[in-house]
PDB file of N, CA and C in Angstrom:
ATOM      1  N   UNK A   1     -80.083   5.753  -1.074  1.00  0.00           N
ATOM      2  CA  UNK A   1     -78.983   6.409  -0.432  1.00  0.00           C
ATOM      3  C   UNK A   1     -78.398   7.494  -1.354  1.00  0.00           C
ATOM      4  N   UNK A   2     -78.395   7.362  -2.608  1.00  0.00           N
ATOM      5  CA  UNK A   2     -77.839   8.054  -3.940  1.00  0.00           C
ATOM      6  C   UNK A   2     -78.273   9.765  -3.430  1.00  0.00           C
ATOM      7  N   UNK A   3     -79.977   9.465  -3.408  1.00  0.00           N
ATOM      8  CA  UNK A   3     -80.852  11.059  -3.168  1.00  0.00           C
ATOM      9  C   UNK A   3     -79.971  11.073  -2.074  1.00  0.00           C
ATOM     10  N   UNK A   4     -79.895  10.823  -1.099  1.00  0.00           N
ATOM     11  CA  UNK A   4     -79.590  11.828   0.491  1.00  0.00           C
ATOM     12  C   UNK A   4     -77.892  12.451   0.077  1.00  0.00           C
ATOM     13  N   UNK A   5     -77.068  11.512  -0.266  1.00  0.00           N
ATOM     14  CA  UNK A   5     -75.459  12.176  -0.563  1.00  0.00           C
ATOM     15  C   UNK A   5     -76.003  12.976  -1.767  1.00  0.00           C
ATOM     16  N   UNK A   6     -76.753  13.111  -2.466  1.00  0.00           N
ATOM     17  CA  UNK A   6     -76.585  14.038  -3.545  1.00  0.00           C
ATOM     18  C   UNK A   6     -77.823  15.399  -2.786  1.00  0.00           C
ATOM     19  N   UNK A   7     -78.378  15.342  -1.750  1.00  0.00           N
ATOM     20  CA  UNK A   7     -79.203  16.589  -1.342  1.00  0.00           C
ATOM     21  C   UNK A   7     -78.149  16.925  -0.203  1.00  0.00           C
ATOM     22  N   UNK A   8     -77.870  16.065   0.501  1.00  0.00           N
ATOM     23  CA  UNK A   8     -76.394  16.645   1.378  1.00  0.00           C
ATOM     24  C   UNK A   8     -75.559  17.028   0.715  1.00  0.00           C
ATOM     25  N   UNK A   9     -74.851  16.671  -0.391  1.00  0.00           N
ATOM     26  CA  UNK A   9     -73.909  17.734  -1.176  1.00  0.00           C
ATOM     27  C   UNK A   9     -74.683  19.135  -1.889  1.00  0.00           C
ATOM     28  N   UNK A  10     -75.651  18.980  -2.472  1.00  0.00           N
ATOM     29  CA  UNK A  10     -75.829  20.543  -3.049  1.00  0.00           C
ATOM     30  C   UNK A  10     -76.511  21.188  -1.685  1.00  0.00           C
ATOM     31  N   UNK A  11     -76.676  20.450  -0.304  1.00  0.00           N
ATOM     32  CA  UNK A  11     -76.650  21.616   1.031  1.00  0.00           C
ATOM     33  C   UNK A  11     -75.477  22.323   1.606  1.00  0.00           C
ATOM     34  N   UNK A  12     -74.275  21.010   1.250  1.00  0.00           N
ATOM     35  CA  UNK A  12     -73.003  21.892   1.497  1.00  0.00           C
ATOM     36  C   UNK A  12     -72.645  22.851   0.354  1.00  0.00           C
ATOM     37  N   UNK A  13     -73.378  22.900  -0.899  1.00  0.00           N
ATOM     38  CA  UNK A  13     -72.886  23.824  -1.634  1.00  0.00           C
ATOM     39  C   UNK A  13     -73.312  24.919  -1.579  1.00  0.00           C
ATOM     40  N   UNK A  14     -74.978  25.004  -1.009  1.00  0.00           N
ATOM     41  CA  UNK A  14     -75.521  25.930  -0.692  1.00  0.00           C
ATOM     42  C   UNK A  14     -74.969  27.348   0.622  1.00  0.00           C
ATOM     43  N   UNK A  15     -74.320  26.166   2.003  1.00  0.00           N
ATOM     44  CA  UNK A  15     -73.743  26.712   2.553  1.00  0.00           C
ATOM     45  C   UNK A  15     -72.521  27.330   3.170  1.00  0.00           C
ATOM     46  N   UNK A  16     -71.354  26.676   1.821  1.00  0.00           N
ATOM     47  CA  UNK A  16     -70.804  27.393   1.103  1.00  0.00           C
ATOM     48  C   UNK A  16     -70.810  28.801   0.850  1.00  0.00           C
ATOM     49  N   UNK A  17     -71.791  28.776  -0.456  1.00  0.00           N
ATOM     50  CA  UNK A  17     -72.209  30.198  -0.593  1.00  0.00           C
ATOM     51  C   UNK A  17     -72.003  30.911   0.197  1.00  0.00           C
ATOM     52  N   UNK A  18     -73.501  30.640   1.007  1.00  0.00           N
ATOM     53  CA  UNK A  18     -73.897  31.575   1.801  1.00  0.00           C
ATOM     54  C   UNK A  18     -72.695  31.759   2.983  1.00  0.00           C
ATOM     55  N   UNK A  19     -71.885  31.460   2.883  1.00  0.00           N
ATOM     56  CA  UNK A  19     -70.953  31.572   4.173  1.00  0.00           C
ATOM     57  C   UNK A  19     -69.638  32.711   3.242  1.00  0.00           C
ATOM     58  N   UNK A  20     -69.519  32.731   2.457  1.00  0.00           N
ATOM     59  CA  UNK A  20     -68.703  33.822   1.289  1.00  0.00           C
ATOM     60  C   UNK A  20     -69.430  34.817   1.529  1.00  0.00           C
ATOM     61  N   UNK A  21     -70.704  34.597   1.224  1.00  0.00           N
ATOM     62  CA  UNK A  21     -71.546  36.080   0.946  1.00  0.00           C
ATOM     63  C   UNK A  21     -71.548  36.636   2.597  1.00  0.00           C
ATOM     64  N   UNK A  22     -72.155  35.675   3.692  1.00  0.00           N
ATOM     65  CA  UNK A  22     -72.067  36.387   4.895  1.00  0.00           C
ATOM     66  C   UNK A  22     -70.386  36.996   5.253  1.00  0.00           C
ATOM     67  N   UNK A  23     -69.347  36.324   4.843  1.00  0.00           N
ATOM     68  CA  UNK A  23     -67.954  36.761   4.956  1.00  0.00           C
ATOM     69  C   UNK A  23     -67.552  38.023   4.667  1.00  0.00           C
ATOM     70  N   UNK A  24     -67.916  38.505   3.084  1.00  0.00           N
ATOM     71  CA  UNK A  24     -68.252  39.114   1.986  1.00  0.00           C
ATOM     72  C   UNK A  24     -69.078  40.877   2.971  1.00  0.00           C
ATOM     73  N   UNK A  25     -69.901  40.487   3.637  1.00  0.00           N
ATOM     74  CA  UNK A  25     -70.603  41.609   4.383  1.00  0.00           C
ATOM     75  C   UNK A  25     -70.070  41.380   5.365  1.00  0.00           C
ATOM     76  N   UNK A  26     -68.990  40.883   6.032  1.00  0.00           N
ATOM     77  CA  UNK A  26     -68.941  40.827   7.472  1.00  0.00           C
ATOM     78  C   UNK A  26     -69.748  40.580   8.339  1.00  0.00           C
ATOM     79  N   UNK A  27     -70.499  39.715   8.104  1.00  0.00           N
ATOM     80  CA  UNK A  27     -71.630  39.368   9.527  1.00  0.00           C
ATOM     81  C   UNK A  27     -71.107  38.251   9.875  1.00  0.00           C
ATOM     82  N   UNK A  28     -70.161  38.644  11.089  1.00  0.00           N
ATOM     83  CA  UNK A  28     -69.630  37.251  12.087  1.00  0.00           C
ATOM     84  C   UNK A  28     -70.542  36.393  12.514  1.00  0.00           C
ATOM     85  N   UNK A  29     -71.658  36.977  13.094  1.00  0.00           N
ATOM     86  CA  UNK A  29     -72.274  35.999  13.934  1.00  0.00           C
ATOM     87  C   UNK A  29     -73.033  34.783  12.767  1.00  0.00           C
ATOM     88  N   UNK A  30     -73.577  35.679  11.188  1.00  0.00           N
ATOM     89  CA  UNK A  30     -74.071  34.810  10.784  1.00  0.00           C
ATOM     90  C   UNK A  30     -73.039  33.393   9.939  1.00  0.00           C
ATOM     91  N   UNK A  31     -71.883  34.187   9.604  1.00  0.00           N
ATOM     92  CA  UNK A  31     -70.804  33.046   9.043  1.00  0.00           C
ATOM     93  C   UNK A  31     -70.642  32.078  10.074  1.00  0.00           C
ATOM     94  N   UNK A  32     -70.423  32.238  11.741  1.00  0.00           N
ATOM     95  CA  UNK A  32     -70.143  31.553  12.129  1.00  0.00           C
ATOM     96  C   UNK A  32     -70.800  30.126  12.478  1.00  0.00           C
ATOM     97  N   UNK A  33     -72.734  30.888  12.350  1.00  0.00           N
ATOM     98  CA  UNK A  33     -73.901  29.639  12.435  1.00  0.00           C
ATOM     99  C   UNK A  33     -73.918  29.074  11.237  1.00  0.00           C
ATOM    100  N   UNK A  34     -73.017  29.650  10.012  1.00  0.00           N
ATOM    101  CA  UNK A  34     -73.204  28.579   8.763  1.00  0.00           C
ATOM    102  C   UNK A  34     -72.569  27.832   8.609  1.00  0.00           C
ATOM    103  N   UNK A  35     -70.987  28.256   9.333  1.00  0.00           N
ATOM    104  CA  UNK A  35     -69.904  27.299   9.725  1.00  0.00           C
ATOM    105  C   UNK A  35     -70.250  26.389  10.078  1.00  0.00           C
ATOM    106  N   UNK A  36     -70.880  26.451  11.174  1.00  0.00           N
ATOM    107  CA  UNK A  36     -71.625  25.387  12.132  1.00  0.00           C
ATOM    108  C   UNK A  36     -72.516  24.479  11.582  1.00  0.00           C
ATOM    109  N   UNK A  37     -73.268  24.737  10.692  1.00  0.00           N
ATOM    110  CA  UNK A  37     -74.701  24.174  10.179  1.00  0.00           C
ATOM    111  C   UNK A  37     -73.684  22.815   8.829  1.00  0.00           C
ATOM    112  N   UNK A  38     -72.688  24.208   8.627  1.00  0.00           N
ATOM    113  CA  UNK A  38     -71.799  23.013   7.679  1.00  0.00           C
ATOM    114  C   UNK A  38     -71.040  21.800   8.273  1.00  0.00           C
ATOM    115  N   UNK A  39     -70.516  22.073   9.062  1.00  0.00           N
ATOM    116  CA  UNK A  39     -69.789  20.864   9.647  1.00  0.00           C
ATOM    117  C   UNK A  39     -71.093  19.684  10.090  1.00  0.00           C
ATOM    118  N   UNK A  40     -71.983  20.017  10.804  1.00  0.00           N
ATOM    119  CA  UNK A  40     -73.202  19.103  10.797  1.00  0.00           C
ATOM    120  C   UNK A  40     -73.851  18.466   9.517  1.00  0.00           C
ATOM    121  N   UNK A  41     -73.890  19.710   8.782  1.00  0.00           N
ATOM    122  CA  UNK A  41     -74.369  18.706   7.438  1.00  0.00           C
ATOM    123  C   UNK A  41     -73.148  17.560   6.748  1.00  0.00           C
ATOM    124  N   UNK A  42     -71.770  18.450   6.782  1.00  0.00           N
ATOM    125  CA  UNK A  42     -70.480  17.286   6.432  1.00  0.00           C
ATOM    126  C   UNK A  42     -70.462  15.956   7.001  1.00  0.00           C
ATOM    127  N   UNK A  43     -70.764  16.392   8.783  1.00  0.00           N
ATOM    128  CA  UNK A  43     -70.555  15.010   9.497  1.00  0.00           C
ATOM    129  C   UNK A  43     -71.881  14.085   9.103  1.00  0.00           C
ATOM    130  N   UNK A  44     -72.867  14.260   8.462  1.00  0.00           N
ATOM    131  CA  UNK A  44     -74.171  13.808   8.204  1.00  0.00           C
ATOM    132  C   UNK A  44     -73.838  12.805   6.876  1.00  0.00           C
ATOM    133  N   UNK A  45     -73.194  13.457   6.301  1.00  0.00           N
ATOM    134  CA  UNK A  45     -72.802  13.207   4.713  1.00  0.00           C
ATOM    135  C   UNK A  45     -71.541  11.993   4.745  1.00  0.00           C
ATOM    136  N   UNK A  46     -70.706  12.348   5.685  1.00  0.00           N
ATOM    137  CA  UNK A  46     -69.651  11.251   5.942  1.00  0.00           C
ATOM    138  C   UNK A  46     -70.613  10.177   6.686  1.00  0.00           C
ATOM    139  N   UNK A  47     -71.570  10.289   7.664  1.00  0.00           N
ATOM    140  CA  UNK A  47     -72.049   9.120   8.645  1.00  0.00           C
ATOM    141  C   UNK A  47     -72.536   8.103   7.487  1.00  0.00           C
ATOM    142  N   UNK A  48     -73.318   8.888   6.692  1.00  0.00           N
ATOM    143  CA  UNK A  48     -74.189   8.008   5.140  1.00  0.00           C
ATOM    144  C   UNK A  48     -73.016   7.139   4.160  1.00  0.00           C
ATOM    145  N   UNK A  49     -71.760   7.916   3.943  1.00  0.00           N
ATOM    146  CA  UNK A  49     -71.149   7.127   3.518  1.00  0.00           C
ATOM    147  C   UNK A  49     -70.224   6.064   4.283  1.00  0.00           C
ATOM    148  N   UNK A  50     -70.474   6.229   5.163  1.00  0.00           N
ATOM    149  CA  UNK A  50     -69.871   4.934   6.433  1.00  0.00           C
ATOM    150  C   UNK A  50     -68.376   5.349   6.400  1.00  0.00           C
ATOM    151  N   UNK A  51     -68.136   6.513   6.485  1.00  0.00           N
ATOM    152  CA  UNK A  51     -66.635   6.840   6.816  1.00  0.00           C
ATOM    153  C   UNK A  51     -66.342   7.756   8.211  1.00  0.00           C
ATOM    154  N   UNK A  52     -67.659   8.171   8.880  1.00  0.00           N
ATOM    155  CA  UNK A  52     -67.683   8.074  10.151  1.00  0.00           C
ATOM    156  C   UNK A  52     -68.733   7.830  10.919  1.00  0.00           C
ATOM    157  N   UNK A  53     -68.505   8.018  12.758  1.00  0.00           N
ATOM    158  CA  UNK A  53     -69.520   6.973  13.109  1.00  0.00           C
ATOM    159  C   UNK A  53     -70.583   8.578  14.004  1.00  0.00           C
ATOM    160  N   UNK A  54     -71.907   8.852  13.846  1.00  0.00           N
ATOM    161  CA  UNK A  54     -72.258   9.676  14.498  1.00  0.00           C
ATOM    162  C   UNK A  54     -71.809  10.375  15.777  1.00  0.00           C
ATOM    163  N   UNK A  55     -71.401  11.778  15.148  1.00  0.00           N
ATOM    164  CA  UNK A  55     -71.197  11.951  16.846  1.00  0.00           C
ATOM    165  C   UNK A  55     -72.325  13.453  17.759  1.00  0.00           C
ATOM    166  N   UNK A  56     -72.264  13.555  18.883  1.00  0.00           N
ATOM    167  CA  UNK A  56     -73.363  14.427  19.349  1.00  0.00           C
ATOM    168  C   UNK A  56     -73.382  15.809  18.719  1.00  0.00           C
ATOM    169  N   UNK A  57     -74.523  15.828  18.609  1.00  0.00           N
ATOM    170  CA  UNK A  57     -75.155  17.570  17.766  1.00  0.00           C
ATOM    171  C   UNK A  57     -74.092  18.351  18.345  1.00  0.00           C
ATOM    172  N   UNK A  58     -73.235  19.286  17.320  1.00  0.00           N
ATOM    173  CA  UNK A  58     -72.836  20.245  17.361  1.00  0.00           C
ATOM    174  C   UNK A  58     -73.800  21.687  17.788  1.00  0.00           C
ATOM    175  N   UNK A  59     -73.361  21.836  18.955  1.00  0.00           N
ATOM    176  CA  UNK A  59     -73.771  23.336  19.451  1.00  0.00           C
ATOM    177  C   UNK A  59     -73.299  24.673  18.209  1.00  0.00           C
ATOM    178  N   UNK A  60     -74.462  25.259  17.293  1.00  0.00           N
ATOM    179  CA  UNK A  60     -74.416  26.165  17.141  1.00  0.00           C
ATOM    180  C   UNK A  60     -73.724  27.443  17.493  1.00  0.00           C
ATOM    181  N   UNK A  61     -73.120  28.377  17.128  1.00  0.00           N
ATOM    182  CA  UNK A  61     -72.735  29.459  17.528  1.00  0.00           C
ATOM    183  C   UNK A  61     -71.101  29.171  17.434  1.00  0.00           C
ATOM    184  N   UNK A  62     -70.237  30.418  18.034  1.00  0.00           N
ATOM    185  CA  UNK A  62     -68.826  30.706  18.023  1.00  0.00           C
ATOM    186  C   UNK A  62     -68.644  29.818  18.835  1.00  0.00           C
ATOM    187  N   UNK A  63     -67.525  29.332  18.943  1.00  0.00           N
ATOM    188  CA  UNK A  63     -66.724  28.066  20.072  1.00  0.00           C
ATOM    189  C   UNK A  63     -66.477  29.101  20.919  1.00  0.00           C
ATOM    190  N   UNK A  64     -66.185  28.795  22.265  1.00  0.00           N
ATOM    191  CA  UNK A  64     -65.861  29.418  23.185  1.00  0.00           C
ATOM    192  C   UNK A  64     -63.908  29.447  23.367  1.00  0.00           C
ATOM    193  N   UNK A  65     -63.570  30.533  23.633  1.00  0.00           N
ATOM    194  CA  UNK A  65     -61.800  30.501  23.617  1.00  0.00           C
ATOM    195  C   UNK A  65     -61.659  29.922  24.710  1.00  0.00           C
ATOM    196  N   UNK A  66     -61.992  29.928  25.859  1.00  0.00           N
ATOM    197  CA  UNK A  66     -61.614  29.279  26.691  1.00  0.00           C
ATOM    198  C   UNK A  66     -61.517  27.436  27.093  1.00  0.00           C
ATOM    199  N   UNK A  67     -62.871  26.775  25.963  1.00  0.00           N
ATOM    200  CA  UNK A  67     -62.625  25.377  25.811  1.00  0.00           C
ATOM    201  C   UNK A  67     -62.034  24.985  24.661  1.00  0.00           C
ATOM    202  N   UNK A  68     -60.928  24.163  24.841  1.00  0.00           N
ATOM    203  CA  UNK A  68     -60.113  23.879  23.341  1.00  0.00           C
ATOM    204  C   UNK A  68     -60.535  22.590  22.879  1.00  0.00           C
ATOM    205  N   UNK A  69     -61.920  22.083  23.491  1.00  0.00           N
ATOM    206  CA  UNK A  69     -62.687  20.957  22.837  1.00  0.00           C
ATOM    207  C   UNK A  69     -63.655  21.978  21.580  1.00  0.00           C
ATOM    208  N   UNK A  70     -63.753  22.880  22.377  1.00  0.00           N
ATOM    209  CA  UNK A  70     -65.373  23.779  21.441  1.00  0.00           C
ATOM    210  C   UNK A  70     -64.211  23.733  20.126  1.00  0.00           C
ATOM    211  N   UNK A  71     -63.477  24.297  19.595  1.00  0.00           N
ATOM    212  CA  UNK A  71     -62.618  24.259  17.971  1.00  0.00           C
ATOM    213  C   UNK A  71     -62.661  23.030  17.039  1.00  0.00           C
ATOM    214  N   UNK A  72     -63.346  21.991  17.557  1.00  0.00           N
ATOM    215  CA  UNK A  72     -63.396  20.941  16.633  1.00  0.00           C
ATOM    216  C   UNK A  72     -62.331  19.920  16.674  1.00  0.00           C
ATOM    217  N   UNK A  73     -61.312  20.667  16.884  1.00  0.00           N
ATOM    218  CA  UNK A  73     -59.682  19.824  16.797  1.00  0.00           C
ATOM    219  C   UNK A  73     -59.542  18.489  17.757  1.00  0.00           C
ATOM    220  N   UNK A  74     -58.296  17.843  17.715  1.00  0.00           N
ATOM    221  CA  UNK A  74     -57.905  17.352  19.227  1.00  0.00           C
ATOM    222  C   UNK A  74     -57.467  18.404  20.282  1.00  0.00           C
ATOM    223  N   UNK A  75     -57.598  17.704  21.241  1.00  0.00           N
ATOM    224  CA  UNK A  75     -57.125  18.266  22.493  1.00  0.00           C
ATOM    225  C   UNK A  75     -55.555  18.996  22.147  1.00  0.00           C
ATOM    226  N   UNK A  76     -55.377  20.053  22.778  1.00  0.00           N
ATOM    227  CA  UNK A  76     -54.115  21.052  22.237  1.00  0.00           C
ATOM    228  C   UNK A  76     -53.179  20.721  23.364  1.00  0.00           C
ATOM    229  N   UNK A  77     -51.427  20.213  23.300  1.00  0.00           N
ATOM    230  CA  UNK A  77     -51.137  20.295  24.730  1.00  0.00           C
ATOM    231  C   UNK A  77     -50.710  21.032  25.533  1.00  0.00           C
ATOM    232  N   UNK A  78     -50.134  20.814  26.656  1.00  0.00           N
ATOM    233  CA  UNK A  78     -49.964  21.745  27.954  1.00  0.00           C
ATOM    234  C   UNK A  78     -48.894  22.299  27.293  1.00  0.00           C
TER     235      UNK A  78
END
């Protein structure tokens, strides 16, 4: 278990980076799929350490403004 939290952490460090550097040039679309790729690898990294419980593949790409589930958050109210 040691290898997987320690290759899942230097992947979040990796995409990190790369999410500065895409910031750094302004390429929205690509910060936003690294955003994305990060929170999947985070939630991967928490499931291994049993501090959460799997949840369904995150859809790639910008959240949509119009669903206030797509932001990650709780539900926002009326």
């Amino acid at each position: 278990m040691h290898e997987h939290l320690v290759a899942l952490e230097e992947r979040m460090q990796r995409l990190r980076h790369a999410i500065r550097q895409a910031l750094a040039q302004r390429e929205t679309a690509r910060t936003s799929n690294l955003h994305a790729e990060l929170r999947r690898t985070q939630q991967a990294w928490e499931v291994l350490c049993g501090l959460s419980i799997p949840l369904p593949d995150l859809q790639p790409g910008p959240a949509s403004p119009t669903d206030p589930h797509a932001l990650g958050g709780p539900p926002l109210g009326d």
